[in-house]
Protein backbone atom coordinates (compact mmCIF):
# COMPACT_ATOMS: atom_id res chain seq x y z
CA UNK A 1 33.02 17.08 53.31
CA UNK A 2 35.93 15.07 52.24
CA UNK A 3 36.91 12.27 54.85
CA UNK A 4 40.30 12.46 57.23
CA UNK A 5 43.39 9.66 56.89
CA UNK A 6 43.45 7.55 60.01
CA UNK A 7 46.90 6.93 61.01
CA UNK A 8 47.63 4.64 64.14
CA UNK A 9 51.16 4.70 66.05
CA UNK A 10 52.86 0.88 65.93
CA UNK A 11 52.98 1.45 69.61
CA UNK A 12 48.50 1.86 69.83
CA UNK A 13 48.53 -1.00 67.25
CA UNK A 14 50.65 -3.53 69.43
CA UNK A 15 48.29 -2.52 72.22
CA UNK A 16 45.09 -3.17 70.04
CA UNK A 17 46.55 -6.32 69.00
CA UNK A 18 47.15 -7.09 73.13
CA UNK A 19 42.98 -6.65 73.85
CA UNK A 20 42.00 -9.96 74.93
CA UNK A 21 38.43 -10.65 72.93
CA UNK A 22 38.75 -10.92 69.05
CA UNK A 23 35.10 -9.11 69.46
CA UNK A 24 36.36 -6.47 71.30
CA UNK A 25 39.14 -5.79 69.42
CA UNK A 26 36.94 -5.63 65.85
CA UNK A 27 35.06 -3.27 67.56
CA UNK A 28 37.60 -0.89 69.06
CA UNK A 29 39.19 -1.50 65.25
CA UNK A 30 35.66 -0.54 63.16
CA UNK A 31 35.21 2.76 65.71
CA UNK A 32 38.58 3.21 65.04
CA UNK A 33 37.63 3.93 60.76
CA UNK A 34 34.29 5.57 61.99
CA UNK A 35 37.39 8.24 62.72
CA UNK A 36 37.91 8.47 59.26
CA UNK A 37 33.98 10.35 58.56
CA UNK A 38 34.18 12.10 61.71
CA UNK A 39 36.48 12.53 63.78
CA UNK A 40 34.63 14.33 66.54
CA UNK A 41 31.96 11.51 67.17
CA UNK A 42 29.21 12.32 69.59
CA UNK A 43 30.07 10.88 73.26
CA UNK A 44 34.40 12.25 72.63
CA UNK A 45 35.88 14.16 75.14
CA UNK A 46 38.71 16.70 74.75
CA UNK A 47 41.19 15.92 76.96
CA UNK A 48 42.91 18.75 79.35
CA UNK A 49 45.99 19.35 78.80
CA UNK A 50 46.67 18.42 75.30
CA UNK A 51 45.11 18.67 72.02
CA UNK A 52 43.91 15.17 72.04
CA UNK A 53 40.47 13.27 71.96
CA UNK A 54 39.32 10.03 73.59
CA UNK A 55 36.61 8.14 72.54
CA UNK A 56 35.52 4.93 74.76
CA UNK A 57 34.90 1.35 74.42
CA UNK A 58 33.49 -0.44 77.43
CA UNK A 59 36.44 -0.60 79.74
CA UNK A 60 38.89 0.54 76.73
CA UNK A 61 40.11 3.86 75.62
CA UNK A 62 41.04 5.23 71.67
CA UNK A 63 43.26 8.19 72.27
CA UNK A 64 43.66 10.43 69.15
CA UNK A 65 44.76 13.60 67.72
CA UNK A 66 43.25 15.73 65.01
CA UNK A 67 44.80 17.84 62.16
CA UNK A 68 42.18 19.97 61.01
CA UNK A 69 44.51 21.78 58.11
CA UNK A 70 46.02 18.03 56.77
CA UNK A 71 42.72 15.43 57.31
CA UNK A 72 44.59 13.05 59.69
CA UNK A 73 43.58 11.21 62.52
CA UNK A 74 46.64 10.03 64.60
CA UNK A 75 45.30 7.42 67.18
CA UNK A 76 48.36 7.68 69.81
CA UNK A 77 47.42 5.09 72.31
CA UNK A 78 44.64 1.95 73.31
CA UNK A 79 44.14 0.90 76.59
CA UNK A 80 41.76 -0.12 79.68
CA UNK A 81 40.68 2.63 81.26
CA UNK A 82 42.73 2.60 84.41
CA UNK A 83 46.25 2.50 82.57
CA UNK A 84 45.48 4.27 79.28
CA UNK A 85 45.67 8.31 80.97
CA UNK A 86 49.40 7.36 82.77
């Protein structure tokens, strides 16, 4: 199985780049390129609503998007849980 493209908005990088631990932010970062070999990791959700994923990070939040047809991942937003859904 060929791998996907991980692309992440410049709005979802500026709010990686806001997470206040460097640790916490290489983390959220290397889950981030797990995307990459699958993009449906055990422990996502599908989210109602929308054709988006979330995967979670402690407190934080990786919202995403997949395009089967093109291979692309499309993380749209990172955030603490209670601000990342609004």
């Amino acid at each position: 199985m060929a791998g996907y493209e991980v692309f992440i908005k410049p709005s979802a990088l500026k709010e990686l780049e806001s997470v206040g631990s460097r640790k916490l932010r290489r983390n959220l970062a290397e889950h981030i390129q797990a995307l990459a070999d699958n993009p449906r990791p055990q422990g996502c959700k599908k989210l109602t609503g929308a054709d988006q994923y979330r995967i979670r990070r402690g407190a934080y939040r990786v919202v995403y998007s997949v395009e089967d047809e093109s291979r692309i991942v499309l993380v749209i937003k990172i955030g603490h849980r209670k601000d990342v859904y609004r």
